[in-house]
C-alpha atoms as a PDB file:
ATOM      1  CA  UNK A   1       0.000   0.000   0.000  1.00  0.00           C
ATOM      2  CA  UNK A   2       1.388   3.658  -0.627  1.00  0.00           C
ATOM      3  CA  UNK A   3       0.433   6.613   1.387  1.00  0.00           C
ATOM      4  CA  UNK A   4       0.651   9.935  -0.221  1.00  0.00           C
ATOM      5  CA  UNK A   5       0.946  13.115   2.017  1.00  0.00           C
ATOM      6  CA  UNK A   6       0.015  16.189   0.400  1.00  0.00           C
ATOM      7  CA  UNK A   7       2.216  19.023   1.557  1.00  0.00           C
ATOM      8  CA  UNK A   8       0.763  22.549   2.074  1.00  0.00           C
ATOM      9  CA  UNK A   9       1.372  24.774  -1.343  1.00  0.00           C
ATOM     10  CA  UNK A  10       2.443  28.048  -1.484  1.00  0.00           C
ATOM     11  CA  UNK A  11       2.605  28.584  -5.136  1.00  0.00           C
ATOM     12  CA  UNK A  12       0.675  27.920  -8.160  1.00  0.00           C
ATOM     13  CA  UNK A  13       0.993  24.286  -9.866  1.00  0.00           C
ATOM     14  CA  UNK A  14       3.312  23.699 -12.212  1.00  0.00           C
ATOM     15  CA  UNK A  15       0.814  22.688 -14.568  1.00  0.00           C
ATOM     16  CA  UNK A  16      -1.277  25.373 -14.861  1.00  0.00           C
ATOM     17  CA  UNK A  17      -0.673  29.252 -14.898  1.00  0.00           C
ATOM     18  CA  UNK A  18      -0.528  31.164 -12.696  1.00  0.00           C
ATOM     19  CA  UNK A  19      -3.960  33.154 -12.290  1.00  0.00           C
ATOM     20  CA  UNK A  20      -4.612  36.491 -10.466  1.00  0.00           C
ATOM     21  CA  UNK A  21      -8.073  37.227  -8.461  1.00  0.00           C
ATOM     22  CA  UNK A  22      -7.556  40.545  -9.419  1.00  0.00           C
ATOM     23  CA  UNK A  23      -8.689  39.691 -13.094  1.00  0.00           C
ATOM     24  CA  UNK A  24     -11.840  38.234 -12.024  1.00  0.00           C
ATOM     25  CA  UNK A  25     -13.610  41.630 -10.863  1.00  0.00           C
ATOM     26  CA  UNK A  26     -13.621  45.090 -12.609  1.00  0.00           C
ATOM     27  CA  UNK A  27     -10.847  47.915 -10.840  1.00  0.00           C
ATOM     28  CA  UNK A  28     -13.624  49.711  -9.999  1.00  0.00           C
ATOM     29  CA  UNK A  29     -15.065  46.493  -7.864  1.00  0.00           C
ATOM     30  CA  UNK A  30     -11.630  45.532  -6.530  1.00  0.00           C
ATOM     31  CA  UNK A  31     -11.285  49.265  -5.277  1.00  0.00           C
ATOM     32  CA  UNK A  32     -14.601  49.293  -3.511  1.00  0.00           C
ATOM     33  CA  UNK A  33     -14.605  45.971  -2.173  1.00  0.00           C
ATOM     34  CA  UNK A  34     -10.501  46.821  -0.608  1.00  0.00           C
ATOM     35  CA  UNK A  35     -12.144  49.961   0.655  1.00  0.00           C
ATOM     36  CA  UNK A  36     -15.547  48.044   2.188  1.00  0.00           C
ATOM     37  CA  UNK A  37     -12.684  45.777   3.978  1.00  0.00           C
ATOM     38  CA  UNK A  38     -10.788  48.469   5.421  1.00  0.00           C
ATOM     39  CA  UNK A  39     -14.384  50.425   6.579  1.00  0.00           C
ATOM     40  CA  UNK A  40     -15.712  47.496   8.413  1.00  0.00           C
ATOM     41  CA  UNK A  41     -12.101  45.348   9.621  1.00  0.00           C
ATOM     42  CA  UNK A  42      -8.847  46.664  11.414  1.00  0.00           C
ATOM     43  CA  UNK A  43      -7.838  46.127   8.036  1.00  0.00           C
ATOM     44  CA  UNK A  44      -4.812  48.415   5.981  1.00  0.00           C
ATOM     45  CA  UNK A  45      -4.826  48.753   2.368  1.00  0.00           C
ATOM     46  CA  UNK A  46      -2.740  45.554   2.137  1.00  0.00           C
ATOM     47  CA  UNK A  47      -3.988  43.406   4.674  1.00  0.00           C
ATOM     48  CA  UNK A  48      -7.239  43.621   2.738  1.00  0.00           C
ATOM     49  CA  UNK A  49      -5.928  42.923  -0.435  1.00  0.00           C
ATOM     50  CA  UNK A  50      -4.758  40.195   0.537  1.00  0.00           C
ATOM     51  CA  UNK A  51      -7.710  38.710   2.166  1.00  0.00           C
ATOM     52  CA  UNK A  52     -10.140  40.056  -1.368  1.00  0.00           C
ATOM     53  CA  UNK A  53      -7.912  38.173  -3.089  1.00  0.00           C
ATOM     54  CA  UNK A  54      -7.735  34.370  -1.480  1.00  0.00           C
ATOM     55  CA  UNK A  55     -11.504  35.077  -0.887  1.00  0.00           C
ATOM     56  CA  UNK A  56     -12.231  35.328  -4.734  1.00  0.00           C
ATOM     57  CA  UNK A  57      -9.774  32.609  -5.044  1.00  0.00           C
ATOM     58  CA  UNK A  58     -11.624  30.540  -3.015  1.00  0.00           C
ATOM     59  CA  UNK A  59     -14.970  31.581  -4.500  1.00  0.00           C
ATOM     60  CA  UNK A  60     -13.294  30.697  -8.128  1.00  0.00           C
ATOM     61  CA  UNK A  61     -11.920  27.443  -7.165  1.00  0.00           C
ATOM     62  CA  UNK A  62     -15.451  26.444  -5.383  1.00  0.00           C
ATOM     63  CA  UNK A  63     -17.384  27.282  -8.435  1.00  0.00           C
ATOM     64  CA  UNK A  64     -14.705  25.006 -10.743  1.00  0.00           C
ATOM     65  CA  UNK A  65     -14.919  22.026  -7.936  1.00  0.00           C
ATOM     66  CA  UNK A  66     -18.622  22.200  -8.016  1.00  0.00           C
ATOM     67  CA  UNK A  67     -20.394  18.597  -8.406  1.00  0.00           C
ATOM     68  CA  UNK A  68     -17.156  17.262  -7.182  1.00  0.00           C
ATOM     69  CA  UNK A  69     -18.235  16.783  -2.912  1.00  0.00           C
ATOM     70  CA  UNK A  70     -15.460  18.020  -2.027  1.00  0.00           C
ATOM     71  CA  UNK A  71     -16.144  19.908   1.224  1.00  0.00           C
ATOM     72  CA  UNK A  72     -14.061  22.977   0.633  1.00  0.00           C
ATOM     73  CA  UNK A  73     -13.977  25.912   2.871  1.00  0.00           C
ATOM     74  CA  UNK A  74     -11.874  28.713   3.733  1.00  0.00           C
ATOM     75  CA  UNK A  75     -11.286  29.463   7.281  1.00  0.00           C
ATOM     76  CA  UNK A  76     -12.162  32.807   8.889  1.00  0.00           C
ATOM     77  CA  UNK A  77     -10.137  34.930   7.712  1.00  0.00           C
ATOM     78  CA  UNK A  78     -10.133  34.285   4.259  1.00  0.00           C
ATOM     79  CA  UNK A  79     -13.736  33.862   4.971  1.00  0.00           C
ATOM     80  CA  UNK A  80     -14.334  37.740   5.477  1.00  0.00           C
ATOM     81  CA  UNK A  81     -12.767  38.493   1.576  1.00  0.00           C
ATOM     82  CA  UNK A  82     -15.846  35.725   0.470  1.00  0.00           C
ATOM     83  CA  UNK A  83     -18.243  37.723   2.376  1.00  0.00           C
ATOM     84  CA  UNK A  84     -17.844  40.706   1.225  1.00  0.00           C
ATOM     85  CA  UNK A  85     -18.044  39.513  -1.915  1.00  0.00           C
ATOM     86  CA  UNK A  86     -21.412  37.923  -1.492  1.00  0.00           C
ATOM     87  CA  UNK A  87     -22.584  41.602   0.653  1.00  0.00           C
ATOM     88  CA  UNK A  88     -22.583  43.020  -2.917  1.00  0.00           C
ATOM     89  CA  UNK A  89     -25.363  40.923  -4.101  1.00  0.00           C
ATOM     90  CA  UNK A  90     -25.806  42.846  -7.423  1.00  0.00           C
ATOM     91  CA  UNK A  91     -22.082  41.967  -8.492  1.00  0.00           C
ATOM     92  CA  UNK A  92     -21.873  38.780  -6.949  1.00  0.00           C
ATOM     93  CA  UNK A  93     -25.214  37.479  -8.731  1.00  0.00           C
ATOM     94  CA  UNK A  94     -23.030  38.815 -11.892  1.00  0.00           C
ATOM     95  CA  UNK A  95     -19.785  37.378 -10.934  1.00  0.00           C
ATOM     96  CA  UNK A  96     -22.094  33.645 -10.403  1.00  0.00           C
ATOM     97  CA  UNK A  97     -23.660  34.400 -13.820  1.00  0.00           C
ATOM     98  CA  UNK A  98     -20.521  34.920 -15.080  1.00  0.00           C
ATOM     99  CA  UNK A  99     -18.025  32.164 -13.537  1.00  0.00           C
ATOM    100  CA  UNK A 100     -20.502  29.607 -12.403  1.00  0.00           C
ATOM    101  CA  UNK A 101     -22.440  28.780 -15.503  1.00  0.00           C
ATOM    102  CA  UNK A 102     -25.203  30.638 -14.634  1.00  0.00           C
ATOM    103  CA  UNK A 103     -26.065  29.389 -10.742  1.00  0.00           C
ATOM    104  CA  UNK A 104     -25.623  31.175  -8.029  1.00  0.00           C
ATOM    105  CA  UNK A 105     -22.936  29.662  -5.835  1.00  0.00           C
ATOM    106  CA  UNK A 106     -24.953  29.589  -2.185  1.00  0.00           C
ATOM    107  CA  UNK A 107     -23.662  30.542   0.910  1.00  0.00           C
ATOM    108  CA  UNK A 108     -24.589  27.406   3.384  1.00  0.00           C
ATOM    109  CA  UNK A 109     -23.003  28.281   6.832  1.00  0.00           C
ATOM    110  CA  UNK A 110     -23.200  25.490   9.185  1.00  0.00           C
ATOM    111  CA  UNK A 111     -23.064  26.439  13.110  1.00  0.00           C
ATOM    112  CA  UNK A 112     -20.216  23.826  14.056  1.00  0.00           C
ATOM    113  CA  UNK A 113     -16.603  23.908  12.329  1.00  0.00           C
ATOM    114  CA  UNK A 114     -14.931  20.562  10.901  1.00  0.00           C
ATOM    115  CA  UNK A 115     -12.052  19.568  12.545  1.00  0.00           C
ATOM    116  CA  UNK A 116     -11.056  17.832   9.431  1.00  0.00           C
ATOM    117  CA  UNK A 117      -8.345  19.572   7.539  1.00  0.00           C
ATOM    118  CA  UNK A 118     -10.725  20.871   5.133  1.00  0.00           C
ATOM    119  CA  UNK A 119      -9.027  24.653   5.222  1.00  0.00           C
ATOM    120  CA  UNK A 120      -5.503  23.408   4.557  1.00  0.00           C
ATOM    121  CA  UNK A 121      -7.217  20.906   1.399  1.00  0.00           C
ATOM    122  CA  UNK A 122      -9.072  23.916   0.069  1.00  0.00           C
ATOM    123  CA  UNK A 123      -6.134  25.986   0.423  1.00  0.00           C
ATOM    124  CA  UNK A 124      -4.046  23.164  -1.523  1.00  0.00           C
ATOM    125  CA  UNK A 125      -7.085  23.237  -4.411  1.00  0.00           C
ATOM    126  CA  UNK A 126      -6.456  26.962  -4.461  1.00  0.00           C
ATOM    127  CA  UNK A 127      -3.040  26.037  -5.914  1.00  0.00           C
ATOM    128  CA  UNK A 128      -3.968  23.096  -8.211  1.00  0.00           C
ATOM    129  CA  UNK A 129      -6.158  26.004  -9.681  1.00  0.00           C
ATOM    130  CA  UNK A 130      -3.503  28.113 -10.438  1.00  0.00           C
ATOM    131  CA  UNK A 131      -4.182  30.734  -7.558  1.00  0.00           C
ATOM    132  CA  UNK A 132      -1.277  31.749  -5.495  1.00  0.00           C
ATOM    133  CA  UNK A 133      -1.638  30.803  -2.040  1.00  0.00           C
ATOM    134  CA  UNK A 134      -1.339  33.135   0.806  1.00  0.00           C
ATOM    135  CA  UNK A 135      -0.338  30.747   3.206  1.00  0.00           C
ATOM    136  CA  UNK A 136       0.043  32.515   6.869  1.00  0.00           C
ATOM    137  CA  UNK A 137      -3.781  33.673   6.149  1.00  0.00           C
ATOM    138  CA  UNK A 138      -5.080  29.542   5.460  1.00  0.00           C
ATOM    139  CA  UNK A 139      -2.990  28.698   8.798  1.00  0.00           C
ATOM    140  CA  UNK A 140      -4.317  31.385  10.648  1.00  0.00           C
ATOM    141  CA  UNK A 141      -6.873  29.429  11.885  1.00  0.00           C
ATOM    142  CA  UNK A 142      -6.588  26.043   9.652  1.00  0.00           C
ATOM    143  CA  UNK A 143      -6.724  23.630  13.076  1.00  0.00           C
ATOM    144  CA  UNK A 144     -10.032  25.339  13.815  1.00  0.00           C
ATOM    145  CA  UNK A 145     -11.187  24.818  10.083  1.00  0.00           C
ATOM    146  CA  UNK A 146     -14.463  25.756   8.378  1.00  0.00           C
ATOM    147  CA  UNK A 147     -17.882  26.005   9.145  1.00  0.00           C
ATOM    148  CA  UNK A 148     -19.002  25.402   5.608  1.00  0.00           C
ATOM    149  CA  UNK A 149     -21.462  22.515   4.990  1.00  0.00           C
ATOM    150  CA  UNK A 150     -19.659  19.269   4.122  1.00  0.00           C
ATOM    151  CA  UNK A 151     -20.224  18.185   0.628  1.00  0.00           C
ATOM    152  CA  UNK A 152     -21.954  21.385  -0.227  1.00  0.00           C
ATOM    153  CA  UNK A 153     -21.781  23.204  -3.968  1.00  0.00           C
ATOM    154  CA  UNK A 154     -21.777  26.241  -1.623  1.00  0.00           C
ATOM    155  CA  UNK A 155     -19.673  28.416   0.535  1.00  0.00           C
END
């Protein structure tokens, strides 16, 4: 029998390019979401950046993984960049139309959090994606992990 152990990522696969959040939303959007960030968390220009940007990741890499049961789910911190995205309900519903194949990718909360590794997995899908991976915000809180639905096509 051979065990593979999947190490954490912290760069794009080798097989595929490597792809920025950034070109996934407008400027305009990136600007105001950055500036929504900083508004309502302790948040400087960076910090926020940085947390937009693994949360469209994550929203991204959800929407290609969809059908597959994967569980994936970001933990809390790079939870707040998916929120915000999905507090702009006029661009999100676009961004769905527009990435998702039409559905709208459903936020499905769940009140406990997994203690299954899921963060650091989704984190690694992040990077089989193509998406950089901001590592110190996935460990953050990784042991916690996510309180996203197992199984769900939804964050």
């Amino acid at each position: 029998m051979v065990t593979t152990v999947l190490e954490p990522l912290t760069s794009a696969s080798p097989l595929a390019p490597t792809r920025d959040p950034r070109d996934f939303v407008t400027p305009d959007q990136w600007e105001k979401l950055t500036g929504l960030l900083m508004r309502d968390y302790p948040f400087d220009s960076v910090m926020a950046q940085r947390v937009l940007g693994q949360g469209i990741a994550y929203l991204i890499t959800a929407m290609e993984c969809r059908g597959q049961g994967l569980g994936l789910g970001p933990g809390s911190i790079v939870d707040i960049g998916v929120h915000m995205m999905i507090l702009d309900t006029v661009a999100y519903a676009e961004f769905c139309q527009k990435y998702n194949g039409g559905d709208f990718l459903h936020h499905v909360p769940d009140v406990a959090m997994k203690v299954d590794g899921s963060v650091a997995r989704t984190a690694q899908q992040l990077a089989r994606h193509g998406f950089l991976v901001d590592q110190p915000l996935w460990d953050a809180d990784s042991s916690k992990c996510t309180p996203c639905r197992p199984g769900e096509d939804g964050h």
